[in-house]
C-alpha atoms as a PDB file:
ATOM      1  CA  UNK A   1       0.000   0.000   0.000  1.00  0.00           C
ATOM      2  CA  UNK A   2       1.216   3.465  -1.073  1.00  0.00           C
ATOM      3  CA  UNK A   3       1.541   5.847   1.526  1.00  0.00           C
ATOM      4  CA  UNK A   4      -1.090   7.954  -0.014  1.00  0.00           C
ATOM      5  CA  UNK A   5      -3.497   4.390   0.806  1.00  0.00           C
ATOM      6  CA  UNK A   6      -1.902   4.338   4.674  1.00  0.00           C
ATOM      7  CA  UNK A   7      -2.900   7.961   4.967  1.00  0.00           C
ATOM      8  CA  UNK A   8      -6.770   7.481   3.611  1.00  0.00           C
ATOM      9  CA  UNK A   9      -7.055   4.185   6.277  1.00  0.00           C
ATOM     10  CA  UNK A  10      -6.043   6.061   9.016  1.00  0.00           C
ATOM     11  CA  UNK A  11      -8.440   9.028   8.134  1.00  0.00           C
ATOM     12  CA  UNK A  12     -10.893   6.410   7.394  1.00  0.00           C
ATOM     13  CA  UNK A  13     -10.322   5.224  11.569  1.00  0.00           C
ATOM     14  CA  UNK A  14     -10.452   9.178  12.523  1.00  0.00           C
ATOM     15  CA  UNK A  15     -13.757   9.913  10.851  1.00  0.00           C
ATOM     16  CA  UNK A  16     -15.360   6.856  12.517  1.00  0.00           C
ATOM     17  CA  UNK A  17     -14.565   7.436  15.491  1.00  0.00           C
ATOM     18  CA  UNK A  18     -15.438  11.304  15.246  1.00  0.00           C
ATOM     19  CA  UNK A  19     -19.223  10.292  13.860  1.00  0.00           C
ATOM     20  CA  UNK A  20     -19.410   8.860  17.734  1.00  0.00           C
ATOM     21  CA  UNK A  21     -19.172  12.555  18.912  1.00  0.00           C
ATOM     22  CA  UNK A  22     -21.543  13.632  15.765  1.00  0.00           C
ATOM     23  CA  UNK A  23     -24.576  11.592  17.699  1.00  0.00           C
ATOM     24  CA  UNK A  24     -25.852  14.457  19.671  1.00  0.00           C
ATOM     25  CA  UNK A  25     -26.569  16.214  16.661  1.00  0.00           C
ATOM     26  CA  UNK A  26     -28.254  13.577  14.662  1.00  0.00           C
ATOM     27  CA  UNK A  27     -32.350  12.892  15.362  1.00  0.00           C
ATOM     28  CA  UNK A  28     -32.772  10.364  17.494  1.00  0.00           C
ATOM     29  CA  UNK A  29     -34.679   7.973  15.327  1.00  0.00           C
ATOM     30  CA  UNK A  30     -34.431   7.920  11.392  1.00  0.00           C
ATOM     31  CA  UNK A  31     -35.680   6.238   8.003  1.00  0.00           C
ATOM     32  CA  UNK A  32     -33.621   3.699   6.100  1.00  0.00           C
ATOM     33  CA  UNK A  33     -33.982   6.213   3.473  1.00  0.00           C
ATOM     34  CA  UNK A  34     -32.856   8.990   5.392  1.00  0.00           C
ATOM     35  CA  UNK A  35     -29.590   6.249   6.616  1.00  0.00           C
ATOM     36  CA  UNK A  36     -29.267   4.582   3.139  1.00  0.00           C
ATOM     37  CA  UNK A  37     -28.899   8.714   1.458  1.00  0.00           C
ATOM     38  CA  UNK A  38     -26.895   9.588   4.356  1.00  0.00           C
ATOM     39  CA  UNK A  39     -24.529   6.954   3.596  1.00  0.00           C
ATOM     40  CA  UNK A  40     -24.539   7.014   0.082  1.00  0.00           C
ATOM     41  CA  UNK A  41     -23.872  10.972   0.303  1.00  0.00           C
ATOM     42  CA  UNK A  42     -20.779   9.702   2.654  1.00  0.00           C
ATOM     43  CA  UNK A  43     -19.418   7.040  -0.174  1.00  0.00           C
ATOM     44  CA  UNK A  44     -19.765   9.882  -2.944  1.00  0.00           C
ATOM     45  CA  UNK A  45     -18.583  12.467  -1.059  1.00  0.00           C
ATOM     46  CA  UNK A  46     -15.199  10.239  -0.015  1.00  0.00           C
ATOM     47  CA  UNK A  47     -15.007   9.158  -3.608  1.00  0.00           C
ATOM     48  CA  UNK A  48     -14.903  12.835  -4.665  1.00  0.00           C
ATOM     49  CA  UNK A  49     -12.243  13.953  -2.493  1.00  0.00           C
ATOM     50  CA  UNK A  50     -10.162  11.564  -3.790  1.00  0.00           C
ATOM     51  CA  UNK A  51     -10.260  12.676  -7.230  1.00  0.00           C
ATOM     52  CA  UNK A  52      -9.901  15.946  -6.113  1.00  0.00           C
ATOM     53  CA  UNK A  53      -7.171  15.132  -4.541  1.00  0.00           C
ATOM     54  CA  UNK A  54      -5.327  12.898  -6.966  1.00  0.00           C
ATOM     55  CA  UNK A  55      -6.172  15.967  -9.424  1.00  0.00           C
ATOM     56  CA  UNK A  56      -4.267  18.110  -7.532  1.00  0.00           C
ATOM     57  CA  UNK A  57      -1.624  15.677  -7.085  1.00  0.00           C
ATOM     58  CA  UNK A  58      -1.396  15.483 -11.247  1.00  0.00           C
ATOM     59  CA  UNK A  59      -1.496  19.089 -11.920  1.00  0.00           C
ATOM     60  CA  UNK A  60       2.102  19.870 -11.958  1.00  0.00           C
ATOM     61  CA  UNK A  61       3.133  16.348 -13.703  1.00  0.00           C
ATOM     62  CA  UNK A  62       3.043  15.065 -17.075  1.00  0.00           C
ATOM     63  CA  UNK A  63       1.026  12.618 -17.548  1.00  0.00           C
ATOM     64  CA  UNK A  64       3.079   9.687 -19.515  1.00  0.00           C
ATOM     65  CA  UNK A  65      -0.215   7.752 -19.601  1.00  0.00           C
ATOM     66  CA  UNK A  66      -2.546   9.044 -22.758  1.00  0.00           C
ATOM     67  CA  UNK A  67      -6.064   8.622 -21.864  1.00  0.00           C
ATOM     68  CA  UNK A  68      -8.141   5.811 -23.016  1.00  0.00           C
ATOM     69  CA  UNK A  69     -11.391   5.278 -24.285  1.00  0.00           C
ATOM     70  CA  UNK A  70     -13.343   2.011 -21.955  1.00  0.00           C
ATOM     71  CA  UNK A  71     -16.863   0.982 -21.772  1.00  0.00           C
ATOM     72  CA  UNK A  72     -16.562   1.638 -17.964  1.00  0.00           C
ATOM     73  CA  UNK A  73     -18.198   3.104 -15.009  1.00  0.00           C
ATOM     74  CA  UNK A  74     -16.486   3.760 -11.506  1.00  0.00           C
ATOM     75  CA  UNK A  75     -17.796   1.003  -9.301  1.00  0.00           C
ATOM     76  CA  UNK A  76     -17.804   3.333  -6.334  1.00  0.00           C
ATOM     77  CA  UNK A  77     -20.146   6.040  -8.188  1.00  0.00           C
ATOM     78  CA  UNK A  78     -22.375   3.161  -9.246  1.00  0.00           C
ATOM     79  CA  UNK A  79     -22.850   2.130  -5.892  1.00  0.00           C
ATOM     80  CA  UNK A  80     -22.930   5.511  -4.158  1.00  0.00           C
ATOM     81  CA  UNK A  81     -25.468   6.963  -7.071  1.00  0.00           C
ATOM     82  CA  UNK A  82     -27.521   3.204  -6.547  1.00  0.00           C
ATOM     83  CA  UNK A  83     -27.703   4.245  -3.142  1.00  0.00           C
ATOM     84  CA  UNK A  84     -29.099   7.820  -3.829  1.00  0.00           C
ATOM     85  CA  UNK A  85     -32.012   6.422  -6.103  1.00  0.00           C
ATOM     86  CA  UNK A  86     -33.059   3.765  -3.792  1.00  0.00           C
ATOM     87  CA  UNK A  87     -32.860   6.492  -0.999  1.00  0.00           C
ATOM     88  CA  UNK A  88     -35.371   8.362  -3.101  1.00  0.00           C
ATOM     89  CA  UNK A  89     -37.396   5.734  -3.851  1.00  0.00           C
ATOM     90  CA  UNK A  90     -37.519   4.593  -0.065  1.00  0.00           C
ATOM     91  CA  UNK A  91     -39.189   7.960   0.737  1.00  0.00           C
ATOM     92  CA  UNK A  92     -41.599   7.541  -1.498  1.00  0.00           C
ATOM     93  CA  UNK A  93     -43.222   4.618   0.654  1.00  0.00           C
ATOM     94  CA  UNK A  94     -45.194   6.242   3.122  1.00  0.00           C
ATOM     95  CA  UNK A  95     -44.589   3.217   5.757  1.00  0.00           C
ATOM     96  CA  UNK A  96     -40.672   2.968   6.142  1.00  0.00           C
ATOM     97  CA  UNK A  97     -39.612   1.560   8.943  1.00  0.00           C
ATOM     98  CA  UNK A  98     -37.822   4.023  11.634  1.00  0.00           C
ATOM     99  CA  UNK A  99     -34.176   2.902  12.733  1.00  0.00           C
ATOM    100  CA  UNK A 100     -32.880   3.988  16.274  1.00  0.00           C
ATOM    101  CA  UNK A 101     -29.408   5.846  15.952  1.00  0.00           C
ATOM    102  CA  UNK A 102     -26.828   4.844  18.527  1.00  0.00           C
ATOM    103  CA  UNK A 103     -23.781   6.143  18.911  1.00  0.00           C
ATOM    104  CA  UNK A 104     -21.896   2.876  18.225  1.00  0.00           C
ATOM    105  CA  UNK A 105     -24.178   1.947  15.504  1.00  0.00           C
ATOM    106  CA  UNK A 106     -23.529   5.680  13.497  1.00  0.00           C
ATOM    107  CA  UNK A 107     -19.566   5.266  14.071  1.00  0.00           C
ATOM    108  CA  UNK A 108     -19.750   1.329  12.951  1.00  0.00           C
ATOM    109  CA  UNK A 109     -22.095   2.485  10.011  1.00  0.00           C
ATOM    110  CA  UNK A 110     -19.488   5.171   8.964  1.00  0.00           C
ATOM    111  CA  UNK A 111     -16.738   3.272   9.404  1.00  0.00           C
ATOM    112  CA  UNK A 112     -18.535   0.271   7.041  1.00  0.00           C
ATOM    113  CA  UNK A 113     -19.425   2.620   4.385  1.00  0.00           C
ATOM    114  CA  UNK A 114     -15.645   4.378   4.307  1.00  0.00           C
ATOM    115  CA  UNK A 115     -13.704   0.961   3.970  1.00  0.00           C
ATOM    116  CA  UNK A 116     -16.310  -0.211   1.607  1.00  0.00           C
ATOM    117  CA  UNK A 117     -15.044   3.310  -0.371  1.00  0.00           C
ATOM    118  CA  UNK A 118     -11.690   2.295   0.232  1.00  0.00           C
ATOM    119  CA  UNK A 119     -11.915  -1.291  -0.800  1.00  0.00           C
ATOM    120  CA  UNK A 120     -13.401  -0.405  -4.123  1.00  0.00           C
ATOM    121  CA  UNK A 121     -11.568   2.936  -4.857  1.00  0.00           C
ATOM    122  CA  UNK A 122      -9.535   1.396  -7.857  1.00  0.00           C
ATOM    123  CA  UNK A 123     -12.401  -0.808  -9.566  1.00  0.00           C
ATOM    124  CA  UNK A 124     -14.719   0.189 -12.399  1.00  0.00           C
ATOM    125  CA  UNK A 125     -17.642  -1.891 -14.102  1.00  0.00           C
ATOM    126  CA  UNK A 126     -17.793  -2.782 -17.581  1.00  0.00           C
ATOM    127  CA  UNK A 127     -20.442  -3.591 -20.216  1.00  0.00           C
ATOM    128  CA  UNK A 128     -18.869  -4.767 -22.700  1.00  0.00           C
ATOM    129  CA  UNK A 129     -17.622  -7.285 -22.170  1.00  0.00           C
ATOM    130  CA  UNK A 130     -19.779  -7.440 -18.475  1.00  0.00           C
ATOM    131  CA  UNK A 131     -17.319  -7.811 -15.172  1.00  0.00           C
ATOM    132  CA  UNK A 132     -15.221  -5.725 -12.674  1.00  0.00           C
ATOM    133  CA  UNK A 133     -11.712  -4.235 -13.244  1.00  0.00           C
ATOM    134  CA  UNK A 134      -9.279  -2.967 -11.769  1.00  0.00           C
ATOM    135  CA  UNK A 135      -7.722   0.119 -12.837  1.00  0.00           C
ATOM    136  CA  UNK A 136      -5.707   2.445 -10.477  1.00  0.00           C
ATOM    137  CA  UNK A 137      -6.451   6.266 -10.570  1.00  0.00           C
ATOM    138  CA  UNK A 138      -9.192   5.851 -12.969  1.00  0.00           C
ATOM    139  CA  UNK A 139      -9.058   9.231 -14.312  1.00  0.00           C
ATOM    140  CA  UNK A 140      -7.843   8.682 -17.434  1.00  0.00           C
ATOM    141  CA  UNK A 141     -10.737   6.700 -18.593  1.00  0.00           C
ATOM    142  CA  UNK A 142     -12.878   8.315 -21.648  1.00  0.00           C
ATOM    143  CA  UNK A 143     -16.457   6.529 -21.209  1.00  0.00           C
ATOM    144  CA  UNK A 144     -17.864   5.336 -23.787  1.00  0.00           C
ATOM    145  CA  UNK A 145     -21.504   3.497 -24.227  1.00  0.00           C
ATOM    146  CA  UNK A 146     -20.549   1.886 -27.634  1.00  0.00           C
ATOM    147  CA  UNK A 147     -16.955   1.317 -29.737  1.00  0.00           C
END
């Protein structure tokens, strides 16, 4: 693991255990849509400050690597942005069920969602042909829906 990767875990530990001291300010009681947006919003907003951040690493360096045209989606978007829709959906159902928000359950929840991020930083999904790659720093991928 780079040290860039050693760096992101460790933040990853930090902003766990920090959502413990975020309960007080959190409703007592919420909706799995309310949790499953709130999350998502967490995975997108993690994958975004990555690729800010590798952005800013690239801005003052050539890059030797020209980019390339894929069939591809991020995985992490896809499951972030799945996230967000089912969220959405969920509130349309008038009866959703009410979850109780503990203070060990919100850091565990956190912490879940972040080394889920983490685990699938570097993978994106392709169509065609269908299955799961990996490709580091994916942002020098051109997608494309057809060849």
């Amino acid at each position: 693991m780079s040290r860039a990767d050693w760096m992101e875990v460790a933040l990853i530990a930090l902003l766990a255990a920090s959502s413990w001291l975020l309960h007080p300010l959190l409703p007592a009681e919420m909706s799995i849509a309310q949790a499953l947006l709130m999350l998502s919003a967490l995975l997108l907003t993690q994958s975004l400050m990555r690729d800010c951040l590798i952005l800013w690493r690239n801005r003052h360096t050539k890059n030797a690597e020209p980019a390339r045209e894929m069939q591809c989606f991020c995985l992490e978007s896809t499951v972030g942005m799945t996230g967000v829709v089912l969220g959405l959906a969920l509130f349309g159902l008038a009866g959703t069920r009410q979850l109780s928000v503990t203070a060990p359950g919100l850091a565990l929840a956190a912490g879940a969602t972040l080394t889920l991020g983490f685990l699938i930083k570097d993978l994106v999904l392709t169509w065609n042909p269908f299955g799961v790659k990996r490709e580091k720093d994916h942002l020098n991928l051109v997608v494309r829906w057809r060849r």
